[in-house]
Structure formats: structure tokens, C-alpha cells
Protein backbone atom coordinates (compact mmCIF):
# COMPACT_ATOMS: atom_id res chain seq x y z
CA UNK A 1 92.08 96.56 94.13
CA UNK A 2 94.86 94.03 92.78
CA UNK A 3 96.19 91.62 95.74
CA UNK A 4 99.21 89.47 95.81
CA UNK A 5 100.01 86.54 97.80
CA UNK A 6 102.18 87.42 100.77
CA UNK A 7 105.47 84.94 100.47
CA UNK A 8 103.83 82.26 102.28
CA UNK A 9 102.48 83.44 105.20
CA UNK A 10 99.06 82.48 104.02
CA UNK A 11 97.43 85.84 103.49
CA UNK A 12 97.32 88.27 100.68
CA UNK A 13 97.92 92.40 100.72
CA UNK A 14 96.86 95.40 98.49
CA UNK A 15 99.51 95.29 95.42
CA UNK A 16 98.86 99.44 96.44
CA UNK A 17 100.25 100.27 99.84
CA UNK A 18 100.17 103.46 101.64
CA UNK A 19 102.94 105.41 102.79
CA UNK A 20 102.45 108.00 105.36
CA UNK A 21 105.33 109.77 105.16
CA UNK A 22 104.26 111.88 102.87
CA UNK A 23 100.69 113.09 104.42
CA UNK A 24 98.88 116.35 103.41
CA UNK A 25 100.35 119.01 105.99
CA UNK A 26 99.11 122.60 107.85
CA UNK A 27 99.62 125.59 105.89
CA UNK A 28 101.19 128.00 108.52
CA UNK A 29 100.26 131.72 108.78
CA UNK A 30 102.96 132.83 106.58
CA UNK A 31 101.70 130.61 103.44
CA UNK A 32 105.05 127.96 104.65
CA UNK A 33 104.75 124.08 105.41
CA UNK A 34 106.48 122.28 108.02
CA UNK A 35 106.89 118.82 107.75
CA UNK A 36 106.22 118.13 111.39
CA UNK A 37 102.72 119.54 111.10
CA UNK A 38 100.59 117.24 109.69
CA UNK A 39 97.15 117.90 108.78
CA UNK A 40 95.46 115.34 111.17
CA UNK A 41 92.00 115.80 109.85
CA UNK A 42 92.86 115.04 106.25
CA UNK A 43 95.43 112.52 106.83
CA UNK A 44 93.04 110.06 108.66
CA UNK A 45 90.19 110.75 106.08
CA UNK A 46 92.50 109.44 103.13
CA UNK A 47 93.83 107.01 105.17
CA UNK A 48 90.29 105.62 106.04
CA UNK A 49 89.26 106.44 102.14
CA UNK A 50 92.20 103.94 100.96
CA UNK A 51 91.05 101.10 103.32
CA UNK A 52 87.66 101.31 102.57
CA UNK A 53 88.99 100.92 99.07
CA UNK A 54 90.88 97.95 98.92
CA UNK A 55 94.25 99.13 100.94
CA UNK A 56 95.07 96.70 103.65
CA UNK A 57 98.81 97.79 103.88
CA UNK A 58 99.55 100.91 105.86
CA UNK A 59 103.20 102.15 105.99
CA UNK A 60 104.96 104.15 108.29
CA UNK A 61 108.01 105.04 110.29
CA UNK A 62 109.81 106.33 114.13
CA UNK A 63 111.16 109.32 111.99
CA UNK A 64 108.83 110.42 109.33
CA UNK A 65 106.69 113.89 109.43
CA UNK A 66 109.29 114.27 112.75
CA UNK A 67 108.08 111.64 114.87
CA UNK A 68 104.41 112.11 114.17
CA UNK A 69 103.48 109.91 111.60
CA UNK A 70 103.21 107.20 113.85
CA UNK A 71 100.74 109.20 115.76
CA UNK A 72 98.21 109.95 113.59
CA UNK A 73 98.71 106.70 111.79
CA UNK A 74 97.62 105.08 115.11
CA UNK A 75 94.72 107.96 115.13
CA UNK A 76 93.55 106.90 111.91
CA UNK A 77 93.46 102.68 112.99
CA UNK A 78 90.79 103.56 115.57
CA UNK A 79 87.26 102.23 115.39
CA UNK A 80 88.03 99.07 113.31
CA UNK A 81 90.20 100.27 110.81
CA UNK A 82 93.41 98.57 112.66
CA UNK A 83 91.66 95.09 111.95
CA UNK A 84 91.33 95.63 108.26
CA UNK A 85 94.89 95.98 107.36
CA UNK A 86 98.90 94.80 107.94
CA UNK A 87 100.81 97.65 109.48
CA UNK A 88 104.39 98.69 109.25
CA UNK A 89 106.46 100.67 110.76
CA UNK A 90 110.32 100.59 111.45
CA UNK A 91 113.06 100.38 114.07
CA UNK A 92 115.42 103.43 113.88
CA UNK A 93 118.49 101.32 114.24
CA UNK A 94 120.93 104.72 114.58
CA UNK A 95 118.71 105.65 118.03
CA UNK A 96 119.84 102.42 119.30
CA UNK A 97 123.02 101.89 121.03
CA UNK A 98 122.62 99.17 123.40
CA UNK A 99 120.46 95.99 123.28
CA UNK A 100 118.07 97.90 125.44
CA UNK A 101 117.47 100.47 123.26
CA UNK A 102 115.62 98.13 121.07
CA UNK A 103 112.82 97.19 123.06
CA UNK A 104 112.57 100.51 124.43
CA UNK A 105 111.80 101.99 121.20
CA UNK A 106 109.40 99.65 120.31
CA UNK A 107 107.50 100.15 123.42
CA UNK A 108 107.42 103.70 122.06
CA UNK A 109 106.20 102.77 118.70
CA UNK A 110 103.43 100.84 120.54
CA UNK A 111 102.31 102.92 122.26
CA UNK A 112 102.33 105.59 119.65
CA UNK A 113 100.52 103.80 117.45
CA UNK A 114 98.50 102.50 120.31
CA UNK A 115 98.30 99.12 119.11
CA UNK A 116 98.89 95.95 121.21
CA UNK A 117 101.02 94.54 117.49
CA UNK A 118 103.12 95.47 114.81
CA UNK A 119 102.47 93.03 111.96
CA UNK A 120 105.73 94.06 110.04
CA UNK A 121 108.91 95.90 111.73
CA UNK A 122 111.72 96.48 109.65
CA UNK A 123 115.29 97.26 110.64
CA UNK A 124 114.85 101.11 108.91
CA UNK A 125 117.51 102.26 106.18
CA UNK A 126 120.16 99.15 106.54
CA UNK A 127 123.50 99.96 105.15
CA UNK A 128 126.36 97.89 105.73
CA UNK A 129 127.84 99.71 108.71
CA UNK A 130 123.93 100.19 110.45
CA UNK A 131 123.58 96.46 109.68
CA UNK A 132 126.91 95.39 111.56
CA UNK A 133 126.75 97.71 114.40
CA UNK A 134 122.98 96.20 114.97
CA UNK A 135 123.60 92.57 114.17
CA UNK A 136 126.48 93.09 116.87
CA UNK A 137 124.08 94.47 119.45
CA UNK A 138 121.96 91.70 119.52
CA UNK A 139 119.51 92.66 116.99
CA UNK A 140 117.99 89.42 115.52
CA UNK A 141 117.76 87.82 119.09
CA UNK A 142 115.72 91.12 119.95
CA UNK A 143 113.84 89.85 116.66
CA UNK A 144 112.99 86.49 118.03
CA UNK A 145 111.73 87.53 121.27
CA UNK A 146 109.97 91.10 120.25
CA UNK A 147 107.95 87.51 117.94
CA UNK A 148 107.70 85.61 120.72
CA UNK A 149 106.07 87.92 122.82
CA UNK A 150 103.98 89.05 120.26
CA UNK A 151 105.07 92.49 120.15
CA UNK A 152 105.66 91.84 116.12
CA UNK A 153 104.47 89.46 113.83
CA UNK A 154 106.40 89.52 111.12
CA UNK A 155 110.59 91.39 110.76
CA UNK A 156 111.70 92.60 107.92
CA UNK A 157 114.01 95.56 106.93
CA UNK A 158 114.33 98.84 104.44
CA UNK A 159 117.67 98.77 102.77
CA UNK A 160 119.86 101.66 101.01
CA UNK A 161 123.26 99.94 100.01
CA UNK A 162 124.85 98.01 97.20
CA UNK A 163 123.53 94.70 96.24
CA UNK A 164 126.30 92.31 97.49
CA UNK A 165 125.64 94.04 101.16
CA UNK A 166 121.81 93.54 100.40
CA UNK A 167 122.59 89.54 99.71
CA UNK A 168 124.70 89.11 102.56
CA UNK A 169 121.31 90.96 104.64
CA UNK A 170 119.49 88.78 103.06
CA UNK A 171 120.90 85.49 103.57
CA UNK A 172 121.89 85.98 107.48
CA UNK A 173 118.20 85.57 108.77
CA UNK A 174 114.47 83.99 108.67
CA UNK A 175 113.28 87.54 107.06
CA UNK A 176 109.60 87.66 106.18
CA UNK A 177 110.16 90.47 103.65
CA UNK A 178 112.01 93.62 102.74
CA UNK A 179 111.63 96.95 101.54
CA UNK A 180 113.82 98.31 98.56
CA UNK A 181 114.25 101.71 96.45
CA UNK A 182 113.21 100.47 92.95
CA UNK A 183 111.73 102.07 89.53
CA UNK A 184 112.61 102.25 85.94
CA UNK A 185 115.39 104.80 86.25
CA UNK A 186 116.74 102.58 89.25
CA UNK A 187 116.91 99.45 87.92
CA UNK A 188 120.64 98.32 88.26
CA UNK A 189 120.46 100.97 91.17
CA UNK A 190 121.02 99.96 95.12
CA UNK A 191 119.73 96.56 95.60
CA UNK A 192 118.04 96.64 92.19
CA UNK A 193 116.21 94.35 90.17
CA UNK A 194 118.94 91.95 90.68
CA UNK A 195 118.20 92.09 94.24
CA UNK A 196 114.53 91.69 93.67
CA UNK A 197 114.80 88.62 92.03
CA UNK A 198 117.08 87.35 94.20
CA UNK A 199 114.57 88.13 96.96
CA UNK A 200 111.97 86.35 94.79
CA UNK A 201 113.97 83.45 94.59
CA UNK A 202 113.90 82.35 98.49
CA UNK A 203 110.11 83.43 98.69
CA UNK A 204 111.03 86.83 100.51
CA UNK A 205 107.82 89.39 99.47
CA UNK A 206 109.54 92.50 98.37
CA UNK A 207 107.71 96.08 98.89
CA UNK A 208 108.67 98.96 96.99
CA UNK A 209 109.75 101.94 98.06
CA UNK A 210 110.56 105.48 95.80
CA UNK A 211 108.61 104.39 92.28
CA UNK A 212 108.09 107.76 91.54
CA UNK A 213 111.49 108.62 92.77
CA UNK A 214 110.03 111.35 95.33
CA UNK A 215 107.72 112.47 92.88
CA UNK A 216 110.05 113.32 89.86
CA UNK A 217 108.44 110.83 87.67
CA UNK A 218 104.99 112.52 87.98
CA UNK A 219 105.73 115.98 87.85
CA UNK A 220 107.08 118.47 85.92
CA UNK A 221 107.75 115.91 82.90
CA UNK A 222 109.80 117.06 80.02
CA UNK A 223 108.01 117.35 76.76
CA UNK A 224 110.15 115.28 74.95
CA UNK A 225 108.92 112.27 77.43
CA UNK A 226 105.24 113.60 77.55
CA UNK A 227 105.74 113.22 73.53
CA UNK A 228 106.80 109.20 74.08
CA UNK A 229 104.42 108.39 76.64
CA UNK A 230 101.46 109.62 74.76
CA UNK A 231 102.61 108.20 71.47
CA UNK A 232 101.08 104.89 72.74
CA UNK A 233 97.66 103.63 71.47
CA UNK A 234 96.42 103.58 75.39
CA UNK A 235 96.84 106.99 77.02
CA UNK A 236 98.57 106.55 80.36
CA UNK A 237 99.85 109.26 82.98
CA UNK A 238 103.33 109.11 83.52
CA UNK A 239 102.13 107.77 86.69
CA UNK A 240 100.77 105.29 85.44
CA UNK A 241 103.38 104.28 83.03
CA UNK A 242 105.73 103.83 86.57
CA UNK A 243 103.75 102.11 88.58
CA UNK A 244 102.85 99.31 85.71
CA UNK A 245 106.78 98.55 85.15
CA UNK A 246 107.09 97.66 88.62
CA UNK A 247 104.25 95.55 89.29
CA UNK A 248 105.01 93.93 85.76
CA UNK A 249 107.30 92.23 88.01
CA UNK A 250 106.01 88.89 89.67
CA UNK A 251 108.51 89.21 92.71
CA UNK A 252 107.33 92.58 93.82
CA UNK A 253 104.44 92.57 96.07
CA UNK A 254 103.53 95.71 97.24
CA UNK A 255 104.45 99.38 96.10
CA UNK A 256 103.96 101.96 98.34
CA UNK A 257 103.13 105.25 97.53
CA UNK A 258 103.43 108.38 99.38
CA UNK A 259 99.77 110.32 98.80
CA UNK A 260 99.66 113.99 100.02
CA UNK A 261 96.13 114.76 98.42
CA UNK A 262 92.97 113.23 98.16
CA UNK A 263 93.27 113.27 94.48
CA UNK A 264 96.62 111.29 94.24
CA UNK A 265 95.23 108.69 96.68
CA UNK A 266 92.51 108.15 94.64
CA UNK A 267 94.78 108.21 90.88
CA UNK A 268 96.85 105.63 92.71
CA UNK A 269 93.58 103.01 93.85
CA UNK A 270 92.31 103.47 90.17
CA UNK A 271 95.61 102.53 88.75
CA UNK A 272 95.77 99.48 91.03
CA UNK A 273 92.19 98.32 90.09
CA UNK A 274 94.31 95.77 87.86
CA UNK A 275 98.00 95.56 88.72
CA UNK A 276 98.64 92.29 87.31
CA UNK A 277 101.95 90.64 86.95
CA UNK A 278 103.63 90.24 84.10
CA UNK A 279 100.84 92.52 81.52
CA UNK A 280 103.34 94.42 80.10
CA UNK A 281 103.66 93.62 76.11
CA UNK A 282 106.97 93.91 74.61
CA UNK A 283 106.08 97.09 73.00
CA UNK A 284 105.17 98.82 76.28
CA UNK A 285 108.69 97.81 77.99
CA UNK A 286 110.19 99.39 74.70
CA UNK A 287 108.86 102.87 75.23
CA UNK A 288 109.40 102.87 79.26
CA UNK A 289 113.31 101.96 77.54
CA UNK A 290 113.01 104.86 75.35
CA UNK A 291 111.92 107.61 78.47
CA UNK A 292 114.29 106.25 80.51
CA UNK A 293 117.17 106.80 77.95
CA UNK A 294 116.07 110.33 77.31
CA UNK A 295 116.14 110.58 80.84
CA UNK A 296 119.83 108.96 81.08
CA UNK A 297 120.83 111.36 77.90
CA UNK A 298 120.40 114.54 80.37
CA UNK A 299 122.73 113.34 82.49
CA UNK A 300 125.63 115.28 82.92
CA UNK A 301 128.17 113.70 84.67
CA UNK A 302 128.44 110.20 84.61
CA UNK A 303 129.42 109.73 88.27
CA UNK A 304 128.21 106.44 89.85
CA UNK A 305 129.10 107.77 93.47
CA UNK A 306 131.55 104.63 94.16
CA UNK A 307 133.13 107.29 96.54
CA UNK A 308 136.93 106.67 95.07
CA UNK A 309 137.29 110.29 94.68
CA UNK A 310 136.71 110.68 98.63
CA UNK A 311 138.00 112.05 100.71
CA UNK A 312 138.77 115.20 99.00
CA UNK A 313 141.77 117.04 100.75
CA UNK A 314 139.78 120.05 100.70
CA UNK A 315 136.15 119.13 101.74
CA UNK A 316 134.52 119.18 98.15
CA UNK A 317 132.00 116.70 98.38
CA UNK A 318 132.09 115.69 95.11
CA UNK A 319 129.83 112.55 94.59
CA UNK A 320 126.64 115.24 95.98
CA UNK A 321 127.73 117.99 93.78
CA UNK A 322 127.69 115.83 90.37
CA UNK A 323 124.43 114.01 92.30
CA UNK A 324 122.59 117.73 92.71
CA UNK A 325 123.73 118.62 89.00
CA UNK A 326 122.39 115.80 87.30
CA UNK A 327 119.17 115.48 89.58
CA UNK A 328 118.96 119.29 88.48
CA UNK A 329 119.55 118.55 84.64
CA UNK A 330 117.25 115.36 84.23
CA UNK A 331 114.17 116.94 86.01
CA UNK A 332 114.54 120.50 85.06
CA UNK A 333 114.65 121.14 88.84
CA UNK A 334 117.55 123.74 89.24
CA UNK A 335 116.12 125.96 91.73
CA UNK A 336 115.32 123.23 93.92
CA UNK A 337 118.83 121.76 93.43
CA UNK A 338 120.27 125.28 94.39
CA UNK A 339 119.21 125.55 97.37
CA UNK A 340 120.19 121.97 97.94
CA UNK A 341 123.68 123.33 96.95
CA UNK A 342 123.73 126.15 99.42
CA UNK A 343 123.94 124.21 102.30
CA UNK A 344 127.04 122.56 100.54
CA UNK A 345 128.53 126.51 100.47
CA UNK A 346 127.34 126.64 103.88
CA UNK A 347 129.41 123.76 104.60
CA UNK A 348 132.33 124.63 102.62
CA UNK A 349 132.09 121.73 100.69
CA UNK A 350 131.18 123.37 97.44
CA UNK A 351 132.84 123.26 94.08
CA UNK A 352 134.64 126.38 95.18
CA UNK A 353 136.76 125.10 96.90
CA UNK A 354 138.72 123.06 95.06
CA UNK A 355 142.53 123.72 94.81
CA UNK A 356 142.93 121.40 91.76
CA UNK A 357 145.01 118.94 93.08
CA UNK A 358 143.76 115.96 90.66
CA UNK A 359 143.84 113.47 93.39
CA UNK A 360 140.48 112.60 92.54
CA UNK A 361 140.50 112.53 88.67
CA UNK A 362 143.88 109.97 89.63
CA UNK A 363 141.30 107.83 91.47
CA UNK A 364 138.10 107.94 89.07
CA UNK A 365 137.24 104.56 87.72
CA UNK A 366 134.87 106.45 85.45
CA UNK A 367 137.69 108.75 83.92
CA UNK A 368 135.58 111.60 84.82
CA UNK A 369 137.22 115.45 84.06
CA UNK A 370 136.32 116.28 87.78
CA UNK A 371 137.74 119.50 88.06
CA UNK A 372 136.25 120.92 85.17
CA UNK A 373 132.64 119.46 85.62
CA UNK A 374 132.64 120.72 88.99
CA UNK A 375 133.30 124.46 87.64
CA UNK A 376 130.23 123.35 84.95
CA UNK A 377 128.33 122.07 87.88
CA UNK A 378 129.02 125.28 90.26
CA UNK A 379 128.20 127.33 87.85
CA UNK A 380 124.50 125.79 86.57
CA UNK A 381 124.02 125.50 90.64
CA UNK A 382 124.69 129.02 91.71
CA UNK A 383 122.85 131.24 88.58
């Protein structure tokens, strides 16, 4: 296993971190999953299988697998395993609504976990708004003290905004690292690579979150990438290929990665046997360039969901209909998209019911035909 230094807290971490949001779950009597029913048995197994392997950064969160990651997490820390490794979990900061709310949730967490620590707790999800409304309440204060009395070692926060919001986060506190969406088709994305640097700069570890972006970049690959990828000299999986962009890059410290098998888990710790900084040739970052512009070419609406087009007088929601149609056309992934799309018919905020005002096309920075690519969109989403 690869380590990196920590920012300067004197200790170094797993370049591989897991993420237990997405553990292996109960298959229910009608052949079904639920994502609430995790497969406790298996789950703490894999979890013990990646710290016995190098893995001393564990990942988790109030919300994910419906409240019960945190549970078996804790499950899986027991007899010695919580010593060996830096856990994280996260504060959801829309549960909170007074000061109070803060520390009781942590007690929670504790005791959930049933651990006497946290050694990282992030502010979970930070958008602007989230961020203000927190920051308002009292939130860093809670910070310092939840430190103090050694509730948490370390705070940090998960962000999902644009980058000037992620600076401004950045540059308001004594943060001991933060957690990002980043990969090769999300470079200039969210907080971005721009953002990592600029995390790098002041010494802030960065831990990466989504390099696979939920999985798209492993499965189901198009042939015409499968055709790039294996063009190389070296044969890599297209896992592979993702996970060595991002750790190419000095300022990123840890990339987390979601296992829901045995076999993944172990793909991943093989992969990170040598996850060295900067190993990329010039050649290699030239073919990640090409996948990710044959990715970009089967894009089909080049929305950048700045949101000038809302609100729509008639409910469309327009920036998640072009995101669901492009999502659908890059990935091949139209049946999953669909059903993604019902819930916007459900909803009446489908494509259908637009009246064809042009208010939005009036407002689109990016020029876009909106009424007709939502008929194109409507119609590859319903067939």
C-alpha cells in the first residue's frame, strides 16, 4: 500500500481509502436490494480484509446505507481494528437547526460508532447556502470545542458547489482537510482541480470523493474507449486508468473508493500497491485526454447547469432533464436514466410540459435550442 503524508499533522494515511457507503447489501426474498440493509457479515470482513492490507482510512457518513453505515462501521472497528486506522464520518449540517443540534448529533455518531473519537468530522455536502446557515449557527465554535473536548481530532468538510464558494470555505477557517468530487471527466467540474491545487497550496490534504463517478468509469465502457485504453503498451483496467490520473496529482492524498464486493476491494489495494505522485508520462495523460473527449463527444446538450434558465414558468426542470440525457448518452445507460426521468413525470416537471414560451432560450448563456432538445431529450428518455 502507497501512503502519503497527511498535511502536517505528522502522520501518514493509505493513498486508498475506504468508503462505506457503498457496502455489499441483503438480497431480499423477492431477488430486490434495499439500501438500508446492509450485509453485516460481509461488510466487516472486507472492511477488516482492507486494514489488514494497508488501509488505515475508513470513510463514512450520518446518512449513508440509511443511517446504518455508521453502525456496522463501528461493528467492524471492534477488537483492535479502531486503533489501526483514521476514521471519518460527517455532520449532517441540514439535521441541524440550532447550535444544539450539533453536539447532539455527534453524541449520536459516537455512540453509533461506539468510539470515544472521531479523528476527522467534516461539515457533510457544503454548498453555499448549507455553509451560511451553519457558519451562522455557530458551527466553527462547535468545531473548537467538539476539539477541545476531544470529541474530534481533526474538522474538515465534503463540498458540492462552485469553486469561488469552495475558496471562500476554504479560507474562513483552521481546516485540517477536505473532501471534493474529482476525476478526469470532472476536472474543471465543482471545486475542481483548480480547487485542489488551491487546497495544496495552504497545506490542506485533499481526499477524493466520486473517481469512478458512481461507478460509470468502470462499467459498461464503450468500445470505442475499451479500444484507447488497451491501445497502450501496459494493459490497464479502466479502473485503473482513473484512479492513476488522480493520484498523479501531488496535492491529493487520499481517494476513496466505494467497494461493494470482495473482488473490487481487493482490484482497488492491488492498484494502490504503487500510487505514486506524479508517474504519469506525457503519453499516458494523452490517452486519458483522448477517452475523456470521446466521452465529451457523446454529449448531447451542452448545458453547464448555471441554472439561468430557472425557474421555468411551468415546472420543467430543465438543467436535470439535459443532466439525465447526457448521463444517458455518454454511458449508454438509458434505462437507468428513464426511470430517473419518471419521477420527473411524476413530478410534472418533465419535458412535457413545456408551453414554449422561450424565456429560457432568452436567458441561456450557452445559446442552447432548449425547446427543441428537450423534445430530443423526452423522447430518447421515454422509448
Amino acid at each position: 500500500m502507497y501512503y502519503r503524508e497527511f498535511g502536517n499533522l505528522g502522520f501518514k494515511i493509505s493513498t486508498f481509502g475506504i468508503g462505506c457507503m457503498r457496502l455489499p447489501l441483503l438480497l431480499q426474498p423477492d431477488g430486490s436490494t434495499d439500501p438500508s440493509k446492509i450485509d453485516e457479515d460481509e461488510a466487516i470482513k472486507m472492511i477488516r480484509y482492507g486494514i489488514d492490507n494497508g488501509v488505515n482510512y475508513i470513510d463514512t457518513a450520518y446518512g449513508y446505507h440509511g443511517g446504518n453505515s455508521e453502525i456496522v462501521t463501528g461493528k467492524a472497528l471492534k477488537d483492535g481494528y479502531r486503533e489501526k486506522v483514521k476514521l471519518a464520518t460527517k455532520l449532517p449540517v441540514w439535521l441541524a437547526n440550532s447550535y444544539e443540534d450539533f453536539g447532539k448529533l455527534l453524541d449520536e455518531q459516537l455512540a453509533k460508532l461506539q468510539v470515544d473519537y472521531i479523528d476527522f468530522y467534516l461539515l457533510h455536502a457544503l454548498n453555499k447556502n448549507s455553509w451560511e446557515k451553519v457558519k451562522d449557527m455557530g458551527v466553527l465554535e462547535f468545531l473548537d470545542k467538539a476539539v477541545e473536548a476531544g470529541k474530534i481530532k481533526h474538522p474538515g468538510f465534503s463540498f458540492h458547489d462552485e469553486l469561488p464558494v469552495f475558496k471562500s470555505i476554504i479560507d474562513s477557517y483552521d481546516w485540517k482537510m477536505c473532501q471534493i468530487q474529482l476525476n478526469f471527466l470532472d476536472e474543471n467540474y465543482q471545486a475542481g482541480v483548480e480547487g485542489l491545487r488551491y487546497a495544496g497550496s495552504k497545506n490542506i490534504p485533499v481526499v477524493i470523493m466520486e473517481p469512478l463517478r458512481g461507478g460509470r468509469l468502470a462499467r459498461n465502457i464503450p468500445e470505442d474507449i475499451l479500444k484507447v485504453w488497451n491501445s497502450y503498451h501496459i494493459k490497464r483496467s479502466p479502473v485503473e486508468w482513473a484512479f492513476r490520473w488522480l493520484y498523479n496529482f501531488p496535492e491529493v492524498t487520499v481517494i476513496l473508493s466505494g467497494v461493494s464486493t470482495m473482488e473490487q476491494l481487493k482490484e482497488n489495494i492491488e492498484i494502490f500497491k504503487n500510487a505514486a505522485p506524479n508517474s504519469m508520462t506525457e503519453e499516458e495523460l494523452e490517452l486519458v485526454a483522448q477517452v475523456k473527449a470521446i466521452y465529451e463527444s457523446r454529449t448531447k446538450v451542452d448545458c453547464t447547469a448555471c441554472n439561468y434558465c430557472m425557474p421555468c414558468p411551468s415546472g420543467v426542470d430543465i438543467p436535470r432533464i439535459f443532466s439525465l440525457y447526457n448521463t444517458a448518452s455518454m454511458f449508454n445507460e438509458y434505462a437507468e436514466q428513464s426511470k430517473h426521468y419518471e419521477r420527473l413525470i411524476e413530478e410534472n416537471k418533465d419535458a412535457s410540459n413545456c408551453v414554449e414560451c422561450s424565456q429560457c432560450e432568452g436567458a441561456c448563456p450557452q445559446n442552447i435550442a432548449i425547446i427543441d432538445m428537450l423534445k430530443e431529450a423526452h423522447e430518447a428518455l421515454t422509448k
